[in-house]
Protein backbone atom coordinates (compact mmCIF):
# COMPACT_ATOMS: atom_id res chain seq x y z
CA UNK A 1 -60.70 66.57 50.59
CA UNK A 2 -62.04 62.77 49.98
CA UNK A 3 -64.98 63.71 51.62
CA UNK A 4 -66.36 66.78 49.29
CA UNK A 5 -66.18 63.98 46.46
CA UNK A 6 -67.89 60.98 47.90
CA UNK A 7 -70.90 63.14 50.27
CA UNK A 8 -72.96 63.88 46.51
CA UNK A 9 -72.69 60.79 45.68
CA UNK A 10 -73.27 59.08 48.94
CA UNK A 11 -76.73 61.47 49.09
CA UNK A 12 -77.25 60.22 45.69
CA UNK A 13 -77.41 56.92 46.03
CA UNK A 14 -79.27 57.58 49.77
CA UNK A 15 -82.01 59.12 47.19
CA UNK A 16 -82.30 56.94 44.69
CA UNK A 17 -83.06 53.88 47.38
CA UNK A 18 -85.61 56.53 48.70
CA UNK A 19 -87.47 56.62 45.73
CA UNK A 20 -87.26 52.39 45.02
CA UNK A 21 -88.71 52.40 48.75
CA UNK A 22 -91.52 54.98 47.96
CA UNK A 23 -92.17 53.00 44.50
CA UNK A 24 -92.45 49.56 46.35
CA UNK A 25 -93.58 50.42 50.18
CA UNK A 26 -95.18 53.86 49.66
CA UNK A 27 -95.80 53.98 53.53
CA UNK A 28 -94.70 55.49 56.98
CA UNK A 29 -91.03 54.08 56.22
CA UNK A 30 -89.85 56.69 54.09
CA UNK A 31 -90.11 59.70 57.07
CA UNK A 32 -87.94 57.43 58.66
CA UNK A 33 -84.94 57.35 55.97
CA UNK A 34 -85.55 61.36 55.64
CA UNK A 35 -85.05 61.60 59.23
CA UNK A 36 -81.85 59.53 58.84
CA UNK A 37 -80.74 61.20 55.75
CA UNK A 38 -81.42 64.58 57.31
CA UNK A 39 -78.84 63.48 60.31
CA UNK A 40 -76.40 62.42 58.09
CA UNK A 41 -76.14 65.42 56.49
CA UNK A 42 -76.12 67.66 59.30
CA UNK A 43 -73.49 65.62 60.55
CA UNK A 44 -71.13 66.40 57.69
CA UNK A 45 -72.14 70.52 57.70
């Protein structure tokens, strides 16, 4: 399935604008994009 191969990377990418966001804003902000990641990935399990 299409969708094994693209999730990883998807969550990868998802992380790595995480950590820009921690690096630059530090702040409240990044619960937020857990929270969203979090959802995403429940959605897919």
């Amino acid at each position: 399935m299409q969708l094994g191969k693209t999730l990883p990377f998807t969550i990868l990418r998802q992380t790595e604008a995480v950590s820009e966001t921690i690096s630059s804003n530090g702040g409240l902000f990044i619960i937020g994009q857990v929270m969203k990641l979090a959802g995403i990935i429940q959605e897919y399990m």
